[in-house]
Protein backbone atom coordinates (compact mmCIF):
# COMPACT_ATOMS: atom_id res chain seq x y z
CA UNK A 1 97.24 99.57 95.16
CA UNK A 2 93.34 100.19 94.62
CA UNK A 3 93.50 99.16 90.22
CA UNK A 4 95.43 97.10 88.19
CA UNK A 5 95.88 97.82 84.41
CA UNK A 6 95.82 94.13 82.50
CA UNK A 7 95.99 93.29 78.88
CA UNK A 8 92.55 93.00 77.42
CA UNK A 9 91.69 92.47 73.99
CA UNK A 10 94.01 94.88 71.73
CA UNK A 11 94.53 97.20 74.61
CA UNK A 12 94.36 97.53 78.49
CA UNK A 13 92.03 97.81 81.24
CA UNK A 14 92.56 99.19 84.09
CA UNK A 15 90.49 97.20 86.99
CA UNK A 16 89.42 99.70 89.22
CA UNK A 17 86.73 97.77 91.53
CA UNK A 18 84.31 99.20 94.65
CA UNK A 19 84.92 95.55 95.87
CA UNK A 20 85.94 91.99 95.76
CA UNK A 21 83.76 89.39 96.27
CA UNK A 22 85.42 86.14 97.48
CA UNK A 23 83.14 82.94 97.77
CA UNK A 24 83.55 80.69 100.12
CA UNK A 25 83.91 76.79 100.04
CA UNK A 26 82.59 77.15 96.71
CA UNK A 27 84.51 73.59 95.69
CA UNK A 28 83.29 70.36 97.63
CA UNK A 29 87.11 69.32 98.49
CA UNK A 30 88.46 72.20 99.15
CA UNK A 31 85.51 72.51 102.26
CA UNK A 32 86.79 69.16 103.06
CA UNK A 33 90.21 70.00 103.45
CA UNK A 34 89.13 72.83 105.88
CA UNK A 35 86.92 70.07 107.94
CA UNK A 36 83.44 72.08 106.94
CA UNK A 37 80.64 70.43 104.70
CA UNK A 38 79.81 71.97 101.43
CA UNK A 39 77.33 75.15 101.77
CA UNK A 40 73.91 74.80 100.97
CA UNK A 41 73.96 78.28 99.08
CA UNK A 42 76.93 80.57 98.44
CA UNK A 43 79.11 82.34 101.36
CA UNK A 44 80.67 85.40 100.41
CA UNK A 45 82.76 87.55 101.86
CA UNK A 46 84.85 90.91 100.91
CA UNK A 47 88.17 91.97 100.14
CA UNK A 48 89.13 95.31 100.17
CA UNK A 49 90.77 96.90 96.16
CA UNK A 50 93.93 98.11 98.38
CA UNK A 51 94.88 94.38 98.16
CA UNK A 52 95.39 94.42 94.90
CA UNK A 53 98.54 93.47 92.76
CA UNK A 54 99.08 93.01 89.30
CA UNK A 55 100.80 90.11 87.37
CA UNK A 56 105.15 89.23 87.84
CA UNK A 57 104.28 91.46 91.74
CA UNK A 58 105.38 90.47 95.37
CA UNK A 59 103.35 89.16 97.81
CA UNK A 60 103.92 90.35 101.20
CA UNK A 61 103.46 87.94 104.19
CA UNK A 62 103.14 90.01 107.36
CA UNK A 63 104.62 89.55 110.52
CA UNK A 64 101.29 89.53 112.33
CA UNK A 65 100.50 86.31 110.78
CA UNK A 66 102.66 82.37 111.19
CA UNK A 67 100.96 81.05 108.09
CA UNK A 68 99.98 82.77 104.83
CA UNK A 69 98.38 80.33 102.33
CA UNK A 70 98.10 80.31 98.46
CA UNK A 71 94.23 79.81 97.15
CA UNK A 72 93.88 79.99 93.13
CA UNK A 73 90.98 81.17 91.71
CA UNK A 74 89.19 81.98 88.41
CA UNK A 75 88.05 85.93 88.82
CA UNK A 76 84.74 86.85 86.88
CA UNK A 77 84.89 90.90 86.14
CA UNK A 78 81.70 92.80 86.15
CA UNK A 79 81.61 94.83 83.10
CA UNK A 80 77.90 97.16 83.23
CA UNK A 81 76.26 97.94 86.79
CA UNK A 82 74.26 94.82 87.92
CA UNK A 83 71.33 94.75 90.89
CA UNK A 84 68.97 92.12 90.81
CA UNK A 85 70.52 89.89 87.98
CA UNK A 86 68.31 86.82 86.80
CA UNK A 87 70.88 83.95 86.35
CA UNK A 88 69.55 83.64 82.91
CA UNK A 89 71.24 86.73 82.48
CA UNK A 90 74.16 86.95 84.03
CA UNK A 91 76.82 86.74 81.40
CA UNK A 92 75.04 90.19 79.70
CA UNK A 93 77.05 91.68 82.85
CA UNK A 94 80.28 90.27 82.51
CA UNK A 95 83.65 91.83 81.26
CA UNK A 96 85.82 89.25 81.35
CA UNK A 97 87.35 86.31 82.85
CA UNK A 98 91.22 86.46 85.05
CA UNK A 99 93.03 84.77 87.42
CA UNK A 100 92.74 86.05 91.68
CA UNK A 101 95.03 84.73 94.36
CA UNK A 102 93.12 84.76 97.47
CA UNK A 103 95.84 84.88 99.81
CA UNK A 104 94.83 84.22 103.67
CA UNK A 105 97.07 84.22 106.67
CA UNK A 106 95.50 81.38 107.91
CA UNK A 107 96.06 80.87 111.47
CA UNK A 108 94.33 84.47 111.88
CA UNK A 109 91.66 83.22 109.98
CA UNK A 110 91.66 79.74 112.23
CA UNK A 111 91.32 82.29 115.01
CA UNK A 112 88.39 84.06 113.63
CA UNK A 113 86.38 81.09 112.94
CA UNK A 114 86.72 79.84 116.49
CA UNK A 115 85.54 83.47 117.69
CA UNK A 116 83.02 84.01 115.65
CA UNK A 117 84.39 86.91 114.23
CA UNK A 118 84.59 88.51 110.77
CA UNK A 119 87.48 87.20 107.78
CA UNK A 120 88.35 91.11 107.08
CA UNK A 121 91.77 90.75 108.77
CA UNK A 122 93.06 87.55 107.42
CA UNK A 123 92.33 88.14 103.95
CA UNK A 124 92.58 91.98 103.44
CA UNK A 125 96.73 92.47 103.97
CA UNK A 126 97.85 94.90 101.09
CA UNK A 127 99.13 92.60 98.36
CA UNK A 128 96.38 89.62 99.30
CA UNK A 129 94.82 89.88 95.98
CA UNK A 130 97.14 89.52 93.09
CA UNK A 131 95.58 89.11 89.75
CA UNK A 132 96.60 88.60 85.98
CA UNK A 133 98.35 88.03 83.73
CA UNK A 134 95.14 89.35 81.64
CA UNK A 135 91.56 89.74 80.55
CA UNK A 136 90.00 87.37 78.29
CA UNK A 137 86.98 88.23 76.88
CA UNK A 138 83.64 87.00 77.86
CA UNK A 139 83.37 85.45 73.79
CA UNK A 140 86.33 84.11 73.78
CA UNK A 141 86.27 81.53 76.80
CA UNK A 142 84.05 79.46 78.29
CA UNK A 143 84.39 79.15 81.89
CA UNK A 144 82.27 75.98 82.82
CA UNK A 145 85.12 73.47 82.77
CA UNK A 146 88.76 74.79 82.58
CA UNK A 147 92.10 73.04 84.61
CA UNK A 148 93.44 75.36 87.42
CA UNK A 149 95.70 74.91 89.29
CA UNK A 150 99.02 76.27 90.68
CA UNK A 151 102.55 75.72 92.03
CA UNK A 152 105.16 76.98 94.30
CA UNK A 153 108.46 76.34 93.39
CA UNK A 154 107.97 74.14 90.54
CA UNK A 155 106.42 71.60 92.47
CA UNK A 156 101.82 71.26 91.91
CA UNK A 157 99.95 72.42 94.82
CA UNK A 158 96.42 72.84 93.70
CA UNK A 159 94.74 71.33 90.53
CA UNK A 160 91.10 71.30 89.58
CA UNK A 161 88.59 71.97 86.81
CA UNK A 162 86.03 74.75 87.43
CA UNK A 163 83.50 72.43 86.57
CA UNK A 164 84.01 71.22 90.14
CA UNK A 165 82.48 74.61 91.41
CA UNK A 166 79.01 74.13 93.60
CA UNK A 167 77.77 77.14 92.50
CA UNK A 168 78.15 78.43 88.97
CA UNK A 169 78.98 81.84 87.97
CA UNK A 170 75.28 82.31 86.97
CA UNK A 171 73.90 81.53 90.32
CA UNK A 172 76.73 83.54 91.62
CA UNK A 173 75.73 86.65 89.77
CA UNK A 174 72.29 86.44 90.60
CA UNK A 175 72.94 85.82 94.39
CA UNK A 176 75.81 88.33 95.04
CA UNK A 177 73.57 91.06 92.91
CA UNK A 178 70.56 90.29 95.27
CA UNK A 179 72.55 91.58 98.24
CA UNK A 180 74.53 94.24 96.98
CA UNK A 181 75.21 96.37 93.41
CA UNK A 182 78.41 94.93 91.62
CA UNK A 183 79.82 98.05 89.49
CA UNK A 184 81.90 97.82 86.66
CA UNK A 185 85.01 96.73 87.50
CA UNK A 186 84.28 94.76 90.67
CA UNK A 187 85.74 91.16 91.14
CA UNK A 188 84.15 87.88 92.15
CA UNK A 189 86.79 85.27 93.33
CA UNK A 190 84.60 81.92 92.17
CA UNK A 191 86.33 79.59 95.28
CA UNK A 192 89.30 77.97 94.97
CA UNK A 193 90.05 73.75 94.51
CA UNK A 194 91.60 71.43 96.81
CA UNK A 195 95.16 71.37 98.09
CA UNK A 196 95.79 75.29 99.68
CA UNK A 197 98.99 75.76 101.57
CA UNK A 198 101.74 77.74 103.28
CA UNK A 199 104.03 80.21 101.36
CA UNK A 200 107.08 81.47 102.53
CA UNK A 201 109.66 83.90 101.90
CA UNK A 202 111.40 83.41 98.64
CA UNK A 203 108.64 80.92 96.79
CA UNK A 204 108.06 81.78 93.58
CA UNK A 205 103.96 81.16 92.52
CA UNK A 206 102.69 79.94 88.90
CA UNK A 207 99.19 79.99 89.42
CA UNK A 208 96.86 79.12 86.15
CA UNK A 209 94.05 79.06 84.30
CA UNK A 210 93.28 77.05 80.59
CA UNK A 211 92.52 79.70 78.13
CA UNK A 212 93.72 82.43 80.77
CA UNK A 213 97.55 81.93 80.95
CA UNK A 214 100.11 81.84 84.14
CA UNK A 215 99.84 84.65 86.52
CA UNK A 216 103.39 84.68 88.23
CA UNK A 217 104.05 86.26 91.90
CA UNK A 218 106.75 86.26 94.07
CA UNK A 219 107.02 85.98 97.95
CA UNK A 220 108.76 88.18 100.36
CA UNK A 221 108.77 88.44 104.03
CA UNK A 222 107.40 91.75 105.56
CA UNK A 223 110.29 91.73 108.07
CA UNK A 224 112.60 91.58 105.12
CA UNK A 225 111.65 94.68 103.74
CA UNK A 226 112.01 96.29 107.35
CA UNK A 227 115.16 95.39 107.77
C-alpha cells in the first residue's frame, strides 16, 4: 500500500507521501543500545510509501530475514511543500502529528552496516511502516515532551519521552528540507527510544503516543501466508 486514510480532525486524510524520512539514532540510548555514539547532526535515511499500513493491520516478517524488530516512533506529517525551511519556521509546514513503526529486519541491517552498504533492504519490506491510529492536529499537541512507548504482548518494551530526542523536529525540518523537498503528505519518523526488539509470529503490538492514542498491529509470518 502507497496511502493510508487516518482520522483527522472531523474527517479523514488520506496520507499519500513521495517519501519517508526515518532518522537515525536520533535518541542518545537507543544509539547505545546499538553500540554507536550519538550523531553529531541528524542521519536520515528513506523508506519507500509501499511500506505502508494503516492502524488494527498485519505486519509481515519475511522469510529473508531471522530477526524483525519493533522501533516506535512519533511521525511529523508535512502539510504545504517545504525547501529550505528556517527552523524558526518549521511548524508553518506541518500537518500533523501520528504514530510510525519503523520495523527493521535487523540481522540484514547488522549485515549492511558491516558492508558498508545502504539500509534500503532492511527497512523497506511491504508492511515495514505501519502508522495510526490518527492525525492530531498541529494546535492541538505539543510534541516537545510526550511518553512513548510500546508493547508486545502485554508486556513494555520501549518507553521514553520525546523530550529525549537529540534533534528536535525544528532542526529536523530545516535539515531534511536542505537536502531534499518534503511534499505534502511526506513522513518524518523522529527516531525511536531505547529498548527495540524481536517480533514474531503471532505478537500482538500496542505502540503509543500521549495525546496521539494506541496504534495496534498484528504479526504474521510470511511463510504462513504461503502455506
Amino acid at each position: 500500500m502507497s496511502w493510508v486514510r487516518l482520522p483527522f480532525k472531523d474527517g479523514y486524510y488520506e496520507v499519500r507521501p513521495t517519501k519517508i524520512v526515518a532518522l537515525a539514532k536520533n535518541y542518545a540510548e537507543h544509539a547505545k543500545e546499538m553500540n554507536d555514539e550519538p550523531p553529531e547532526r541528524p542521519i536520515f535515511f528513506l523508506k519507500p510509501p509501499s511500506a505502508l499500513i494503516g492502524p488494527d493491520s498485519t505486519i509481515v516478517l519475511p522469510r529473508m530475514s531471522k530477526r524483525v524488530d519493533h522501533e516506535v516512533e512519533l511521525a511529523v506529517i508535512i502539510g504545504k511543500r517545504a525547501k529550505k525551511v528556517p527552523a524558526e519556521k518549521a511548524f508553518d509546514y506541518i500537518l500533523g502529528y501520528t504514530i510510525l513503526l519503523d520495523i527493521t529486519a535487523r540481522d540484514l541491517q547488522d549485515e549492511a552496516r558491516r558492508l558498508g552498504h545502504p539500509w534500503t533492504l532492511c527497512k523497506g519490506f511491504d508492511t515495514f511502516a505501519p502508522i495510526g491510529p490518527r492525525i492530531v492536529d498541529k494546535k492541538e499537541l505539543d510534541p516537545s515532551d510526550l511518553e512513548i512507548g510500546l508493547k508486545v504482548n502485554g508486556k513494555l518494551r520501549q518507553l521514553g519521552r520525546t523530550s529525549q530526542m537529540i534533534f528536535k523536529i525544528p532542526e529536523l525540518i530545516e535539515y531534511i528540507s536542505s537536502v531534499m523537498t518534503l511534499e505534502p503528505g511526506d513522513i518524518i519518523a523522529t527516531g525511536t527510544p531505547p529498548g527495540v526488539g524481536p517480533l514474531r509470529h503471532g505478537d500482538k503490538i500496542e505502540a503509543w503516543i500521549e495525546g496521539i492514542g494506541v496504534l495496534r498491529e498484528d504479526v504474521i509470518a510470511e511463510d504462513s501466508i504461503l502455506c
